[in-house]
Each structure stands twice: as structure tokens, then as C-alpha cells.
Protein backbone atom coordinates (compact mmCIF):
# COMPACT_ATOMS: atom_id res chain seq x y z
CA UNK A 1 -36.77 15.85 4.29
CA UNK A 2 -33.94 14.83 1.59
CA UNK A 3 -33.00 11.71 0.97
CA UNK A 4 -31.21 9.81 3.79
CA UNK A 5 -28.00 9.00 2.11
CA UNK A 6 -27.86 12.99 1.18
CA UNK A 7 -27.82 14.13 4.48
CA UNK A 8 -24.79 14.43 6.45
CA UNK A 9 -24.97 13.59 10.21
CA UNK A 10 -24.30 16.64 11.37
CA UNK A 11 -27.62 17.92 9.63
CA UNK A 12 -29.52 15.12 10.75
CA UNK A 13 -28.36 15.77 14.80
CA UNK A 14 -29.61 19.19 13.98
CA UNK A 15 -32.90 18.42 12.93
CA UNK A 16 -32.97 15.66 15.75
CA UNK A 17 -32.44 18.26 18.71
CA UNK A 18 -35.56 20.59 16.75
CA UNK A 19 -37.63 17.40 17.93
CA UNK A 20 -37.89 15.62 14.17
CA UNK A 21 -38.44 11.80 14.12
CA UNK A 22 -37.15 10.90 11.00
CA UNK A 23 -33.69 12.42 12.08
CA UNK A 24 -33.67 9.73 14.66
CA UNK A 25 -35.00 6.94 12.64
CA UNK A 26 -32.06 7.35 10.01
CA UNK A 27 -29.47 7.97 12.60
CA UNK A 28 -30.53 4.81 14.43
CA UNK A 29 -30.41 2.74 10.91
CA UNK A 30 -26.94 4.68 9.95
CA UNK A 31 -25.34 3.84 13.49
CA UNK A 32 -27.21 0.47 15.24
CA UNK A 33 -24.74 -1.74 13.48
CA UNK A 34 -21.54 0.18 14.55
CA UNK A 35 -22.95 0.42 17.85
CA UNK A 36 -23.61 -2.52 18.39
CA UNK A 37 -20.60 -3.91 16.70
CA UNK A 38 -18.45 -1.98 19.54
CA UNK A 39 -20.73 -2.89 22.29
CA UNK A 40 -20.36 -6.18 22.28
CA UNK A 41 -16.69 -5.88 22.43
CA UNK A 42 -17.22 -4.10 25.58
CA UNK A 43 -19.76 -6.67 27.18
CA UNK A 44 -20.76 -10.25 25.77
CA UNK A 45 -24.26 -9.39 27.23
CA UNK A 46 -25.96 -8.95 23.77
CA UNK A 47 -29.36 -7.82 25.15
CA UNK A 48 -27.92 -5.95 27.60
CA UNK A 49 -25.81 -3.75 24.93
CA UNK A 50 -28.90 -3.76 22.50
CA UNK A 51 -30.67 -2.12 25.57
CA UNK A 52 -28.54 -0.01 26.51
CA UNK A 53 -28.44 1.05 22.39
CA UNK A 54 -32.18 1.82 22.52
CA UNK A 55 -31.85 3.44 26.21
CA UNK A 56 -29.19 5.79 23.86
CA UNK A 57 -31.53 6.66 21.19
CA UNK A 58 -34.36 7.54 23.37
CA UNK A 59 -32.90 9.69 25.86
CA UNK A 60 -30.97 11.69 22.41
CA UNK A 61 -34.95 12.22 20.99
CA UNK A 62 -35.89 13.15 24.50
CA UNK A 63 -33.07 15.96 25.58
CA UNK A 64 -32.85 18.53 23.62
CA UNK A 65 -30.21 20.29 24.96
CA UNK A 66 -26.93 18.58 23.25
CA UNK A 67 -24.80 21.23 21.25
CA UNK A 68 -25.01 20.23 17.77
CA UNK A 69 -21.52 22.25 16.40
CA UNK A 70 -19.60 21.02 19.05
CA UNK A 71 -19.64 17.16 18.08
CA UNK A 72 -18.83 14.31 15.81
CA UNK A 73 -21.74 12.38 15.65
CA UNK A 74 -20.41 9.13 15.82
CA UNK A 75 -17.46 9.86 18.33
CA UNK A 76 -20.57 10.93 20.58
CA UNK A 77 -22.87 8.11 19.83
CA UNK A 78 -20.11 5.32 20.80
CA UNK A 79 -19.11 7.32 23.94
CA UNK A 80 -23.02 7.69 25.24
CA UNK A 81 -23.04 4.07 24.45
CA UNK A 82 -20.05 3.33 26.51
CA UNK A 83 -21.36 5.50 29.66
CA UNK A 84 -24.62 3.62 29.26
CA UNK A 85 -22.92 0.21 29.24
CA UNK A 86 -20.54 1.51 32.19
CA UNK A 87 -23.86 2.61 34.31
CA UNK A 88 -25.97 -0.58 33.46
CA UNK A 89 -22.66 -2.71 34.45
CA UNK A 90 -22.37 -0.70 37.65
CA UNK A 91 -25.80 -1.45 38.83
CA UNK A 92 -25.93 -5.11 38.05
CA UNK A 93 -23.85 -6.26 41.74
CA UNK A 94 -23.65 -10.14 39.28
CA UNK A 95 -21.44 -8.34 36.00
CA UNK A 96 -17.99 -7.07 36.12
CA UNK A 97 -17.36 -3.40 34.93
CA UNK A 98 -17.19 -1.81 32.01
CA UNK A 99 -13.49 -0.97 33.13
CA UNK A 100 -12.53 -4.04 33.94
CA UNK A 101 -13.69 -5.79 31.20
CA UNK A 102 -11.81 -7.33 28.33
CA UNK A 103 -12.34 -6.11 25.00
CA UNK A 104 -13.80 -8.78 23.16
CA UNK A 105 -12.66 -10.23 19.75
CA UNK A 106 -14.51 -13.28 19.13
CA UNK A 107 -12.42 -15.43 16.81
CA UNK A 108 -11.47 -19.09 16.88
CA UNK A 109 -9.70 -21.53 14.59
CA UNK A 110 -12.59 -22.12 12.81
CA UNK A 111 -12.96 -18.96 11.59
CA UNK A 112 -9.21 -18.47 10.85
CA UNK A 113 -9.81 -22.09 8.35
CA UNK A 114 -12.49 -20.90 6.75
CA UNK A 115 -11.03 -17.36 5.72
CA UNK A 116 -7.66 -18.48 4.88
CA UNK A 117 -8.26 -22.30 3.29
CA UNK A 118 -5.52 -22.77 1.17
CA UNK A 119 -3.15 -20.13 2.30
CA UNK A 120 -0.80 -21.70 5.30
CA UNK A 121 1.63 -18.31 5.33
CA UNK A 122 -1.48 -15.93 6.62
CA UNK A 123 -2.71 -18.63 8.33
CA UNK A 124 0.23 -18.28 10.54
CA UNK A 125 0.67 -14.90 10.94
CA UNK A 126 -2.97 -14.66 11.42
CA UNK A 127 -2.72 -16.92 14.64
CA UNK A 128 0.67 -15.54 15.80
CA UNK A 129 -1.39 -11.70 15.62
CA UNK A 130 -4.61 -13.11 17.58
CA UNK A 131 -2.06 -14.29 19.93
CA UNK A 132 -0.45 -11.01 20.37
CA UNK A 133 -3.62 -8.68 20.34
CA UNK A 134 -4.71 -11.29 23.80
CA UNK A 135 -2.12 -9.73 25.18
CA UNK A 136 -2.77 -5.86 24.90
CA UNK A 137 -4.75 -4.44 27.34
CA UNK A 138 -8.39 -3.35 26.82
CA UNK A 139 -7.77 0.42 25.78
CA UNK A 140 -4.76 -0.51 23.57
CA UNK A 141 -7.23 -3.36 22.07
CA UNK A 142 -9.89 -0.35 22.35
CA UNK A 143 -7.85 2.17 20.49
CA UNK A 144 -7.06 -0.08 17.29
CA UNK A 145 -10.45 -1.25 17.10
CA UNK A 146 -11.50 2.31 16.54
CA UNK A 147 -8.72 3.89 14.50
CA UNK A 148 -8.58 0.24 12.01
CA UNK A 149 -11.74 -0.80 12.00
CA UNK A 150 -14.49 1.40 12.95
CA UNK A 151 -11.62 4.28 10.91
CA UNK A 152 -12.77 7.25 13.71
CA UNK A 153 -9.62 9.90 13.58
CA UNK A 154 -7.63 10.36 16.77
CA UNK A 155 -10.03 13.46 17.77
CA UNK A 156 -12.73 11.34 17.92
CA UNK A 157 -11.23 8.51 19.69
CA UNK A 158 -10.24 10.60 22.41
CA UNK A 159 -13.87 11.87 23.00
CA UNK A 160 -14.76 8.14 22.68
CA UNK A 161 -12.24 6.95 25.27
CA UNK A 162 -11.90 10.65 27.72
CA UNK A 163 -8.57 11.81 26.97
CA UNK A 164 -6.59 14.28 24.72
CA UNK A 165 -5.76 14.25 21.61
CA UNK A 166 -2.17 13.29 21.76
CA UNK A 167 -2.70 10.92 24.34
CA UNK A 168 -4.95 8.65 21.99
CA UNK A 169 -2.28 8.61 19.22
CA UNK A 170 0.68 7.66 21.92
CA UNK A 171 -1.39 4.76 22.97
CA UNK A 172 -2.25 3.61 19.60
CA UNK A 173 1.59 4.25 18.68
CA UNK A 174 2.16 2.10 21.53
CA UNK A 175 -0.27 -0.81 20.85
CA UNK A 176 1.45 -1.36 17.69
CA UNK A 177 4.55 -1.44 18.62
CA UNK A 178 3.68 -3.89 20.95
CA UNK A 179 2.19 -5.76 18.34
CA UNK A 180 5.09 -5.82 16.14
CA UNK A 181 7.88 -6.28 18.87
CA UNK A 182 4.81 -9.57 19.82
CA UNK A 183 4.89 -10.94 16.34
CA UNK A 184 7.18 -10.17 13.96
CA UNK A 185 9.56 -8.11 12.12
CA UNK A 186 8.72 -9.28 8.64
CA UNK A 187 8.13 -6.44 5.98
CA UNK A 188 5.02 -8.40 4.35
CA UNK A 189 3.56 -8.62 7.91
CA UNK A 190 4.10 -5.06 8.53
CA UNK A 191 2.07 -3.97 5.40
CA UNK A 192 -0.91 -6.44 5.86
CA UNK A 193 -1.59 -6.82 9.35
CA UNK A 194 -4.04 -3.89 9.78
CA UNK A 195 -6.14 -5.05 6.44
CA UNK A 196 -6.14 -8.80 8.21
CA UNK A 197 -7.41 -7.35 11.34
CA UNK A 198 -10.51 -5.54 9.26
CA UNK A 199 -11.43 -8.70 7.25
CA UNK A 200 -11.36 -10.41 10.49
CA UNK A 201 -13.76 -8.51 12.66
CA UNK A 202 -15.91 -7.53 9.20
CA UNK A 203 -16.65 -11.54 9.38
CA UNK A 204 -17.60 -11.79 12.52
């Protein structure tokens, strides 16, 4: 086998499907920390999402069946992770669903100090656009999480999140312009806020 940084994914989910090990291993390695990255904005149940992450991998090594040219590798990987999560939190009478979960982002004042010390002006907007993301709902939260952070196209987000094509770019269209109607009509902020919001979950 070539080198693992050679092989596209699509090459890799081919040889994966044919039964080969090392597919899987460098598949697992190329996608755990994405996967788990999203996860736990689904559920705050960290073993739970790393189970349901191995549950994943095992069940792709033992069906064989998947078509390989009709996929995105990743698009599929998050959304088999999401219908694992949505299964496990189904069955568990003492968790809320998947569906009626919030999408988790983690930060706190802390964090906003330590990455903007000396700089009062981002410090500000960054506070003002936490405050305004807490008030999109999960799949608007959902959709610029994917298309800003994790960078999937608006194909893949809608096999990620089960709808068309068209539909995922309206509701990311309409996420931010909630977010700017929420925070601010300032130029600057307009240019920056979707770099802010990568540094942000990046240092989580």
C-alpha cells in the first residue's frame, strides 16, 4: 500500500470495502479527530460519542456492501456518526435526543481572555457573536459548523444533515443573516466573523 498521505479517501474506502485493514486504520487516524470534534457538539457524553465512533468504524470494516462511487467519504462518515449518536440517544430512556439536543459550543470568558488579551475591539464583538450564535437553532448552529469550520461543501452537508442541496445553502444563508441582523452591521465585523468563529472552535 502507498503512503497514507498519497492516498485519497476515495481509494482508501475502496480498498476498505475489498476487506483491507490498513484502509481502515488510516481512515480512522484521518477522520477520529473530526468525528469526534462534531460529536461532541451533538452530545456532551464524551464516551458515549467515542463509542459510538468505534461502533462506526467497525460495522464500515464489517459490511461490505456500501457503494464506494456514490459517496464523499467524510459527508458519510459524520452522517453514520450522527445516526449512531441518534440510535444510542434513543435507547438510553435517561438522555435527551439527538434532535432535541443543542449543538454544543463550549466557550466561556476565559477562553475569550486568553485568545484576545490585549485586544478590547474583538473582544467585544467576539462576546456580542457567542451571544448571537446561542440563539440559532441547532441545524442553523449545525450548518455553519460544517460549511466554516469542518469546510464540507453544501453537497455534503446535505447528506450530513438529510436534505437537498438547495435547502442546506438557504439555511446557511439564513443563519447568517440572522447572525448579522443579531450583531452588527459593521463592515470589519462582516469580513472577520467567520475566521473568529474557526480560531475559536480550533482552540477548544
Amino acid at each position: 500500500m502507498a503512503a497514507s498521505s498519497e492516498m485519497d479517501d476515495i481509494v482508501l474506502w475502496g480498498l476498505l470495502i475489498k476487506g483491507d485493514q490498513k484502509a481502515l486504520e488510516i481512515l480512522y487516524q484521518r477522520y477520529y479527530s473530526l468525528l469526534l470534534n462534531y460529536g461532541l457538539r451533538c452530545s456532551t457524553d464524551k464516551e458515549l460519542v467515542k463509542d459510538c465512533i468505534q461502533d462506526l468504524f467497525i460495522n464500515l470494516y464489517q459490511n461490505t456492501h456500501i457503494n464506494v462511487t456514490n459517496i464523499t467519504v467524510r459527508s458519510y462518515l459524520l452522517k453514520a456518526l450522527r445516526n449512531n449518536l441518534t440510535y444510542k440517544l434513543a435507547t438510553n430512556k435517561e438522555a435527551d435526543s439527538l434532535d432535541d439536543s443543542v449543538f454544543h459550543i463550549p466557550l466561556n470568558e476565559d477562553l475569550f481572555e486568553q485568545l484576545f488579551p490585549k485586544n478590547d475591539h474583538d473582544l467585544q464583538l467576539a462576546r456580542r457573536l457567542l451571544e448571537a450564535i446561542s440563539q440559532l437553532s441547532p441545524n442553523q448552529k449545525t450548518v455553519l459548523y460544517l460549511r466554516y469550520v469542518q469546510e464540507l461543501s453544501y453537497k455534503e452537508i446535505a447528506d450530513v444533515m438529510d436534505m437537498n442541496i438547495q435547502s442546506s445553502m438557504n439555511l446557511s444563508s439564513r443563519a447568517l443573516t440572522k447572525l448579522r441582523t443579531l450583531v452588527t452591521q459593521d463592515e470589519y465585523f462582516l469580513g472577520v466573523w467567520q475566521l473568529f468563529f474557526l480560531k475559536i472552535i480550533l482552540s477548544l
